[in-house]
N, C-alpha and C. Protein backbone atom coordinates (compact mmCIF):
# COMPACT_ATOMS: atom_id res chain seq x y z
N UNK A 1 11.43 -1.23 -35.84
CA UNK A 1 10.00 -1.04 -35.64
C UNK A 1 9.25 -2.24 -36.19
N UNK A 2 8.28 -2.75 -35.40
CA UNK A 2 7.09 -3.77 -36.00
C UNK A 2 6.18 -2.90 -36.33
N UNK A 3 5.51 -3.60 -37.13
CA UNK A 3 4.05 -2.92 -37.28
C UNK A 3 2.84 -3.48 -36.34
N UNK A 4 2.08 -3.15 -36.20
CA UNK A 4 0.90 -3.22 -35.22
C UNK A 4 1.33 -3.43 -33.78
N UNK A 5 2.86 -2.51 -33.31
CA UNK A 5 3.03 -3.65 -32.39
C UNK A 5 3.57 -1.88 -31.30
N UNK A 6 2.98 -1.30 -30.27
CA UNK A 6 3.17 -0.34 -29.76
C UNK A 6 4.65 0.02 -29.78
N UNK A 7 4.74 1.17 -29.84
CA UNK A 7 6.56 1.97 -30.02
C UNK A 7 6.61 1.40 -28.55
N UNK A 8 6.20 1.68 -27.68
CA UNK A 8 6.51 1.33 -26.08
C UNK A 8 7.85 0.24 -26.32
N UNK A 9 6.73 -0.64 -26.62
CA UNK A 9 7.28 -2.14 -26.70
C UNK A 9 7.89 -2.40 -27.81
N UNK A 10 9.32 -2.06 -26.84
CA UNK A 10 11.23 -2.12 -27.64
C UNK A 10 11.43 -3.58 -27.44
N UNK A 11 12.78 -3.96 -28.41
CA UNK A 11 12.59 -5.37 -28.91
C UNK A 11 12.90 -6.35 -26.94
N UNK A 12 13.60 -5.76 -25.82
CA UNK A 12 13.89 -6.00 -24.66
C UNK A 12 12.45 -6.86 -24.03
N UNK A 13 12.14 -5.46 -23.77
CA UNK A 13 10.68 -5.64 -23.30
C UNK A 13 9.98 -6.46 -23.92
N UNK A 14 9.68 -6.52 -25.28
CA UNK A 14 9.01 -7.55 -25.86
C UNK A 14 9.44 -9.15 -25.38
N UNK A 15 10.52 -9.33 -25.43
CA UNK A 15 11.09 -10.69 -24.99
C UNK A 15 11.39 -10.79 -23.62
N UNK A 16 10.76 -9.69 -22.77
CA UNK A 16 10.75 -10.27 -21.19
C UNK A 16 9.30 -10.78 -21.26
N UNK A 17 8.69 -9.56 -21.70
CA UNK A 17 7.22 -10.24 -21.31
C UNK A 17 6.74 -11.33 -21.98
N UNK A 18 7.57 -11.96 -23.41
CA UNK A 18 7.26 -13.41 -23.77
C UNK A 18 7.85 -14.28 -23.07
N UNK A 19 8.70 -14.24 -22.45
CA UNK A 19 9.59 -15.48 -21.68
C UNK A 19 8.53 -15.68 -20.51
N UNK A 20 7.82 -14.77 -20.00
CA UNK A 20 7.48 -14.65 -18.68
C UNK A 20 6.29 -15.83 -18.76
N UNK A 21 6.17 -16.42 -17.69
CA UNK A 21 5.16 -17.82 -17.59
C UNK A 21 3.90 -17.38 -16.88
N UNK A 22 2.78 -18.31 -17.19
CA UNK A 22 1.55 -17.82 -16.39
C UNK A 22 1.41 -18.17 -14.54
N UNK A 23 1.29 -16.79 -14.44
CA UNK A 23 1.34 -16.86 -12.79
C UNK A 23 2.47 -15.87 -12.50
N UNK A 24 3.40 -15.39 -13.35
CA UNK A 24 4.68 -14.25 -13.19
C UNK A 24 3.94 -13.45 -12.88
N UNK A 25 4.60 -12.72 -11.96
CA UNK A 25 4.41 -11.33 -11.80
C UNK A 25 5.49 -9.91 -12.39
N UNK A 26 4.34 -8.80 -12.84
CA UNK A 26 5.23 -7.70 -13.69
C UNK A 26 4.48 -6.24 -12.80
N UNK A 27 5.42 -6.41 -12.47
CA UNK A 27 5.28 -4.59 -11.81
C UNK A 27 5.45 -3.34 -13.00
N UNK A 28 4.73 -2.61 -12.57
CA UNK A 28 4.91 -1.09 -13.82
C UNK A 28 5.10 -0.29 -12.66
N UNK A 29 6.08 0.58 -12.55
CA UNK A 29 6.31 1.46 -11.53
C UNK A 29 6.62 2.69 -11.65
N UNK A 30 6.02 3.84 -10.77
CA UNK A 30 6.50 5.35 -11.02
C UNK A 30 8.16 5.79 -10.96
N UNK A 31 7.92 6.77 -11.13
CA UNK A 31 9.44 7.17 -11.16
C UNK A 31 10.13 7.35 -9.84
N UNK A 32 9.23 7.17 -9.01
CA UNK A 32 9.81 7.36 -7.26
C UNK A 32 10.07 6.17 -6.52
N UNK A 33 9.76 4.53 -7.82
CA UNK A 33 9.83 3.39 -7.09
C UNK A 33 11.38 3.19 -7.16
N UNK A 34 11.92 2.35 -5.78
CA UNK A 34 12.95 2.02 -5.70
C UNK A 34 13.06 0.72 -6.49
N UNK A 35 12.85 0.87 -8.13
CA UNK A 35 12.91 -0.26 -9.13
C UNK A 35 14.39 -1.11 -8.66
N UNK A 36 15.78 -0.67 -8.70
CA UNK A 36 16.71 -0.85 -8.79
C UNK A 36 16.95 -1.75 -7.21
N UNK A 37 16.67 -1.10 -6.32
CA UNK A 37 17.14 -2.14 -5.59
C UNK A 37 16.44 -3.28 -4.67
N UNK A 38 15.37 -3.80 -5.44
CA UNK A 38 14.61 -5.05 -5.25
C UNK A 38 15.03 -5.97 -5.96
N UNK A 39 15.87 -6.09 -6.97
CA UNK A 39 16.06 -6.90 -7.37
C UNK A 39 16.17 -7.85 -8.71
N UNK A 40 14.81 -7.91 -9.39
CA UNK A 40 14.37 -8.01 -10.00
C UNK A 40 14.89 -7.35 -11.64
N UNK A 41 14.59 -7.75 -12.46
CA UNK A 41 15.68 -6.59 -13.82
C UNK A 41 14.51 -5.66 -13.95
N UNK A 42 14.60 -4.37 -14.54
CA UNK A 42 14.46 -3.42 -14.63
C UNK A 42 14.87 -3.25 -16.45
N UNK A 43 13.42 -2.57 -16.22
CA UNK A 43 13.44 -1.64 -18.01
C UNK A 43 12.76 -0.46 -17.67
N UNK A 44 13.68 0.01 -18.41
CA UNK A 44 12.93 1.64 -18.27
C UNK A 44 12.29 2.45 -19.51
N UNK A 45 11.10 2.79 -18.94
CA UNK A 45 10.26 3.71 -20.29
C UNK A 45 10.01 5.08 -19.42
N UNK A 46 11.12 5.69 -19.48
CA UNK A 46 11.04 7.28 -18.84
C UNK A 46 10.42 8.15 -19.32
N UNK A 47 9.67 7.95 -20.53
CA UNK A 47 9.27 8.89 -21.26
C UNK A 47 8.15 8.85 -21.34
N UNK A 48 7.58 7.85 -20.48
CA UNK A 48 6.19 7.02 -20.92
C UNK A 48 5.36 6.94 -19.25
N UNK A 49 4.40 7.34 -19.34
CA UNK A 49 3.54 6.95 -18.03
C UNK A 49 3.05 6.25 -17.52
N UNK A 50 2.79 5.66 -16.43
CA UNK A 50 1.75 4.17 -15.84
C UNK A 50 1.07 3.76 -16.68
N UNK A 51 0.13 4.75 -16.71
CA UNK A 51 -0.92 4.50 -17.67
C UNK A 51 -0.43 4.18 -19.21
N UNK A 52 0.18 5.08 -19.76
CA UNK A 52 0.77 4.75 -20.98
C UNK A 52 1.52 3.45 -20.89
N UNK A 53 2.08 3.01 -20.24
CA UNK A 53 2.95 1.73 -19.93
C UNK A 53 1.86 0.36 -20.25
N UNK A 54 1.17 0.93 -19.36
CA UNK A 54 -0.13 -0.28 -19.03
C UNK A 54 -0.92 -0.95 -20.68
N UNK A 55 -1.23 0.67 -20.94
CA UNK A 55 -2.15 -0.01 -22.00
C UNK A 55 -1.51 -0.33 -23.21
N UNK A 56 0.11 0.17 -23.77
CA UNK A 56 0.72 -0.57 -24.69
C UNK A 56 1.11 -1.90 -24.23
N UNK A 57 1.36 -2.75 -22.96
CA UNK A 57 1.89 -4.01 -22.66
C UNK A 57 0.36 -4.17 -22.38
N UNK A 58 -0.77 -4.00 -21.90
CA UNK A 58 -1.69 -4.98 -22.50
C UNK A 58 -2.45 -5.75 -23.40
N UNK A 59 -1.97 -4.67 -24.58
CA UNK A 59 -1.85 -5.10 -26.41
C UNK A 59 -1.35 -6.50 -26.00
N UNK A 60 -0.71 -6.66 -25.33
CA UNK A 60 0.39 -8.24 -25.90
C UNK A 60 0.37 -9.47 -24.72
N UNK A 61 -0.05 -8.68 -23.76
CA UNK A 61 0.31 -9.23 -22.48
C UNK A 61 -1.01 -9.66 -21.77
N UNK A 62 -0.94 -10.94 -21.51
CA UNK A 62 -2.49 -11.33 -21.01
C UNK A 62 -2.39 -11.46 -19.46
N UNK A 63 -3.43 -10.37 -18.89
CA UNK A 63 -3.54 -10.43 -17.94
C UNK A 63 -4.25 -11.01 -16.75
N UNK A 64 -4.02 -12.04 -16.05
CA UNK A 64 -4.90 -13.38 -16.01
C UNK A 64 -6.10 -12.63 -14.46
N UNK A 65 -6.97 -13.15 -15.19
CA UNK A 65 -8.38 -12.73 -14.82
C UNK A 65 -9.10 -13.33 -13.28
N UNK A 66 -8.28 -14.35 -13.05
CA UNK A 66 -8.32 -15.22 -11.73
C UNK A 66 -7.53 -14.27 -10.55
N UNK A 67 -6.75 -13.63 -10.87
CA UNK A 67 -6.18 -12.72 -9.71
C UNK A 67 -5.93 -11.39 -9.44
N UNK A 68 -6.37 -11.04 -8.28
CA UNK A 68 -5.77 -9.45 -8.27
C UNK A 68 -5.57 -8.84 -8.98
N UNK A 69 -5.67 -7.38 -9.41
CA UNK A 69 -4.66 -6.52 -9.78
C UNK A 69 -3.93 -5.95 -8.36
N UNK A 70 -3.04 -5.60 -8.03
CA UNK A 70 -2.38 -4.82 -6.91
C UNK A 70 -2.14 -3.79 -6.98
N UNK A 71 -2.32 -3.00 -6.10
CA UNK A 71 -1.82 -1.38 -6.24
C UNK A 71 -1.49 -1.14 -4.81
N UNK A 72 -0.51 -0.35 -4.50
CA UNK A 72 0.21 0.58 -3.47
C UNK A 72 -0.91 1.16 -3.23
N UNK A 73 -1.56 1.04 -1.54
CA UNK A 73 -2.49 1.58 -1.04
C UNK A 73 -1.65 2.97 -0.93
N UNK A 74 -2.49 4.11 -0.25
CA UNK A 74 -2.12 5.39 -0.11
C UNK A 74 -3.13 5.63 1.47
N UNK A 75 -2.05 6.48 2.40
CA UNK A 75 -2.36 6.68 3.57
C UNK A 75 -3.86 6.98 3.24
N UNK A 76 -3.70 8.12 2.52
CA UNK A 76 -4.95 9.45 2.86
C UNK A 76 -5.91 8.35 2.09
N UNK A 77 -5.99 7.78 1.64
CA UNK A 77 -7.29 6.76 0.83
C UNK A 77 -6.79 6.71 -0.45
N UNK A 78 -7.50 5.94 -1.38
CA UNK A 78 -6.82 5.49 -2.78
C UNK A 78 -6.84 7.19 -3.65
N UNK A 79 -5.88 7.29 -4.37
CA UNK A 79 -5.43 7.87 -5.32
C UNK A 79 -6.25 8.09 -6.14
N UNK A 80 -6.64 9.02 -7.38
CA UNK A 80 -7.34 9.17 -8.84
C UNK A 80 -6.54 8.11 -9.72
N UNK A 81 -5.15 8.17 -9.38
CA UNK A 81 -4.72 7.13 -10.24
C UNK A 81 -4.85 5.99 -10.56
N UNK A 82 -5.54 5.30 -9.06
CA UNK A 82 -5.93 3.63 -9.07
C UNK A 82 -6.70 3.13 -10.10
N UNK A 83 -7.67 4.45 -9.99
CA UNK A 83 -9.12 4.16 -11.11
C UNK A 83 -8.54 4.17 -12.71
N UNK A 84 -7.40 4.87 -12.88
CA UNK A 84 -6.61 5.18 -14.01
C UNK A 84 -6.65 3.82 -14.71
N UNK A 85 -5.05 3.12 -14.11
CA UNK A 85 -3.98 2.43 -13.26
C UNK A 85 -5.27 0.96 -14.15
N UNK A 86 -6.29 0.48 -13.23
CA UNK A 86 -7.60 -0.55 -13.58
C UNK A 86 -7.80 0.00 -14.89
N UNK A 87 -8.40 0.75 -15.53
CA UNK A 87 -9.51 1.34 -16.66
C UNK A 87 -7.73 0.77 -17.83
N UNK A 88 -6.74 1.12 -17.72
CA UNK A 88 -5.56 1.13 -18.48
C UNK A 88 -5.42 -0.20 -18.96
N UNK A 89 -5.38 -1.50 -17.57
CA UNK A 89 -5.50 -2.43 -18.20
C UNK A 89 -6.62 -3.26 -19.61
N UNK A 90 -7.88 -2.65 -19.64
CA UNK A 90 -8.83 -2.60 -20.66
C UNK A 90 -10.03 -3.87 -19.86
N UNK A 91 -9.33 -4.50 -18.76
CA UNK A 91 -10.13 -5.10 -17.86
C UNK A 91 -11.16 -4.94 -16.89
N UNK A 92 -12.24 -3.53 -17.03
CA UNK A 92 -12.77 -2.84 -16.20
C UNK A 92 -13.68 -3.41 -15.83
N UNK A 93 -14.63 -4.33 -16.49
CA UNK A 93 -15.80 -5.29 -16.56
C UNK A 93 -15.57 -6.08 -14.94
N UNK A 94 -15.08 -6.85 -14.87
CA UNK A 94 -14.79 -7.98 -14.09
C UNK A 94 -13.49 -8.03 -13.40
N UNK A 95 -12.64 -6.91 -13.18
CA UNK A 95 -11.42 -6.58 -12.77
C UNK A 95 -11.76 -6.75 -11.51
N UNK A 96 -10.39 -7.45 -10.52
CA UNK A 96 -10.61 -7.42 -9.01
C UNK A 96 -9.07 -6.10 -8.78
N UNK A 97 -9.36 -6.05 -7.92
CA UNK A 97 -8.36 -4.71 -7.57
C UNK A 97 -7.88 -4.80 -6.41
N UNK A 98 -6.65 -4.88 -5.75
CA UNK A 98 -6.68 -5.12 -4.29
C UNK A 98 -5.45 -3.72 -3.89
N UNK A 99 -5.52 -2.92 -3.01
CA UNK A 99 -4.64 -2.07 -2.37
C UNK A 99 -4.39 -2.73 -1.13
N UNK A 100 -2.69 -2.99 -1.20
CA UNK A 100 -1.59 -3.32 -0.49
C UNK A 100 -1.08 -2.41 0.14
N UNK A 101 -0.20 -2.66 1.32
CA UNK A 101 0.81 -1.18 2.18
C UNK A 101 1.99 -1.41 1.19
N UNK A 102 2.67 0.00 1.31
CA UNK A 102 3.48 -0.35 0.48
C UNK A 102 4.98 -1.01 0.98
N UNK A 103 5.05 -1.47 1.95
CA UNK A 103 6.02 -2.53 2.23
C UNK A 103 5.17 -3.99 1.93
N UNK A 104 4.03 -3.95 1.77
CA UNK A 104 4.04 -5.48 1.40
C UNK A 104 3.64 -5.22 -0.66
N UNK A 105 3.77 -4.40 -1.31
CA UNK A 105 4.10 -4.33 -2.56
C UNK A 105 5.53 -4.33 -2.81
N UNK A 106 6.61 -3.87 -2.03
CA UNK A 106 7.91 -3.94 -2.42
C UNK A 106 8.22 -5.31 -2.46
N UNK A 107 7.71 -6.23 -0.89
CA UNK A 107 7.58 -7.49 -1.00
C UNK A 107 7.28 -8.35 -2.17
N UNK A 108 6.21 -8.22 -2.35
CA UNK A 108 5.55 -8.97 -3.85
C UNK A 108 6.41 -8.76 -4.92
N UNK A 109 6.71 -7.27 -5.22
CA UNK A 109 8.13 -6.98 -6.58
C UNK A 109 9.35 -7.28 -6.23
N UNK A 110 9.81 -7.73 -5.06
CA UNK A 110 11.01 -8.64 -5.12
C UNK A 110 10.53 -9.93 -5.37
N UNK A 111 9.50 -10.49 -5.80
CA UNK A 111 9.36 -11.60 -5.81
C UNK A 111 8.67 -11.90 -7.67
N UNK A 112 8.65 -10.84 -8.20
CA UNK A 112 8.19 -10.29 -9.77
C UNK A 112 9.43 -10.37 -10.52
N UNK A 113 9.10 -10.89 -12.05
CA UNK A 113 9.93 -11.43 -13.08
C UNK A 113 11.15 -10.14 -13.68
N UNK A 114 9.81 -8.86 -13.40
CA UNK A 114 10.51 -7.73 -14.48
C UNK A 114 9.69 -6.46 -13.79
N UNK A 115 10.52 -5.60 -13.12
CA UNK A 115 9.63 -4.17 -13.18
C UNK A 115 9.93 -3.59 -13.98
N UNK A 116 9.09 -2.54 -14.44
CA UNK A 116 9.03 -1.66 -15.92
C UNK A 116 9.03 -0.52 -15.31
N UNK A 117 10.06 0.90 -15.04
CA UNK A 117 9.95 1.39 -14.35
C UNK A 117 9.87 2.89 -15.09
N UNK A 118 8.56 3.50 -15.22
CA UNK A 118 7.50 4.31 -15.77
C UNK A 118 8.44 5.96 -15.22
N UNK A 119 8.47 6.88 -16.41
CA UNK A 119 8.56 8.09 -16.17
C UNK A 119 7.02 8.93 -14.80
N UNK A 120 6.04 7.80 -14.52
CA UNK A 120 5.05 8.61 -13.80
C UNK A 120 5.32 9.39 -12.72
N UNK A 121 4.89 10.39 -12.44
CA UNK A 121 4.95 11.51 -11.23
C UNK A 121 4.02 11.27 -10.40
N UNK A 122 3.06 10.94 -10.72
CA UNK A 122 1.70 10.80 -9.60
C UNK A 122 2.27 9.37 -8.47
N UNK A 123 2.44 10.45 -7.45
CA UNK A 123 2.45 9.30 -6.09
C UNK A 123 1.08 7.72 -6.57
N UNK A 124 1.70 6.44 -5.83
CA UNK A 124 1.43 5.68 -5.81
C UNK A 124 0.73 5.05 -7.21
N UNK A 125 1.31 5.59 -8.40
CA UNK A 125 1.23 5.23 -9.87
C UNK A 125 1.76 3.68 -10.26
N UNK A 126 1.56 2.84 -8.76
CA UNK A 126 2.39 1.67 -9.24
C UNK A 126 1.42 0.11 -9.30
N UNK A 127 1.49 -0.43 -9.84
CA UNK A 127 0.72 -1.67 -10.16
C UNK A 127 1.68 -2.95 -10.45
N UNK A 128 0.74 -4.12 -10.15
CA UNK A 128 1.25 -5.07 -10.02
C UNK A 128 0.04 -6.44 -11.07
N UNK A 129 0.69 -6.78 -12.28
CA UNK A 129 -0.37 -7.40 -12.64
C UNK A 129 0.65 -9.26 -12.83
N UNK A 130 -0.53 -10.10 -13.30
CA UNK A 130 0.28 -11.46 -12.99
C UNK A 130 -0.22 -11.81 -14.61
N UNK A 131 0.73 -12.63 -14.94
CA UNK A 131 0.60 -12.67 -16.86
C UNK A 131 -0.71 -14.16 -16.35
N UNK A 132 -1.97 -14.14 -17.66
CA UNK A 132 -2.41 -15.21 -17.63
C UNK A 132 -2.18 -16.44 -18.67
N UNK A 133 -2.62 -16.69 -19.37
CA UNK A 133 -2.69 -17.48 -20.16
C UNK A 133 -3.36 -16.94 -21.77
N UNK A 134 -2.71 -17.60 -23.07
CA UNK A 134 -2.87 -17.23 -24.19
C UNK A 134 -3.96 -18.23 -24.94
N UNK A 135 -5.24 -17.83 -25.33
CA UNK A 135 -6.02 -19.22 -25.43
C UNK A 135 -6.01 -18.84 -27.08
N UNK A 136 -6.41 -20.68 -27.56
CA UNK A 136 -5.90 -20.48 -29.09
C UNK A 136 -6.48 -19.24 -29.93
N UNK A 137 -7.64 -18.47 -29.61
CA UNK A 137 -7.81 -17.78 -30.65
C UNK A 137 -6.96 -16.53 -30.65
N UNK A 138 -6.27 -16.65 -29.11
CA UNK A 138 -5.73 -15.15 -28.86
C UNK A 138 -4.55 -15.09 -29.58
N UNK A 139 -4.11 -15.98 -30.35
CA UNK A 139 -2.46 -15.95 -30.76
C UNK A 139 -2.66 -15.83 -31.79
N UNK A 140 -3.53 -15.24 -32.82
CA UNK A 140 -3.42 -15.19 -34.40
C UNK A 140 -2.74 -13.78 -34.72
């Protein structure tokens, strides 16, 4: 255990999302995403929800403000979760948000550093954020 540093984020996870460079992409995915066979490595927090996922890796994880967030559009219209899913990252101010089909999100996460693949139940609980940059005051 660290201190100040979310239980989520096991010593794994911690050192994917530091290796990861600005412009990576990190998927957080429900429990119905086909994490495993895109490609990409896979960590699992089964115990833990989108949302819960989201807002302990945004403690640490800078989420760069120049692009998208992505989310798995949904036939019937966006989900309660989307609004979740945004508000989780702590970026609500100035957040851009874009809903994708979800063959062109599987696309994009075969092409992502690390999916994190979330105990969530709620259809289309899946997001796609891109790491930004750490500016000097943010690293103390």
């Amino acid at each position: 255990m660290l201190i100040g540093v979310d239980p989520l984020l096991r010593g794994s996870l911690l050192a994917r999302l530091d290796e990861m460079g600005h412009g990576d992409m990190l998927v957080i995915a429900d429990a119905n995403f086909p994490a495993r066979r895109l490609g990409p490595p896979v960590i699992d927090l089964p115990g833990a929800t989108a949302i819960e996922a989201i807002r302990a890796i945004a403690t640490v994880f800078p989420i760069d403000p120049d692009e998208p967030i992505s989310l798995m559009s949904a036939p019937a219209g966006p989900p309660d979760i989307h609004a979740e899913l945004v508000r989780a990252t702590g970026r609500t101010g100035a957040v851009r948000a874009e809903a994708i089909t979800r063959f062109e999100f599987y696309e994009r996460a075969q092409e992502s550093v690390l999916i994190v693949a979330t105990g969530e139940l709620r259809p289309y609980g899946n997001v796609i954020l891109r790491k930004g940059v750490v500016t000097d005051g943010e690293n103390q």
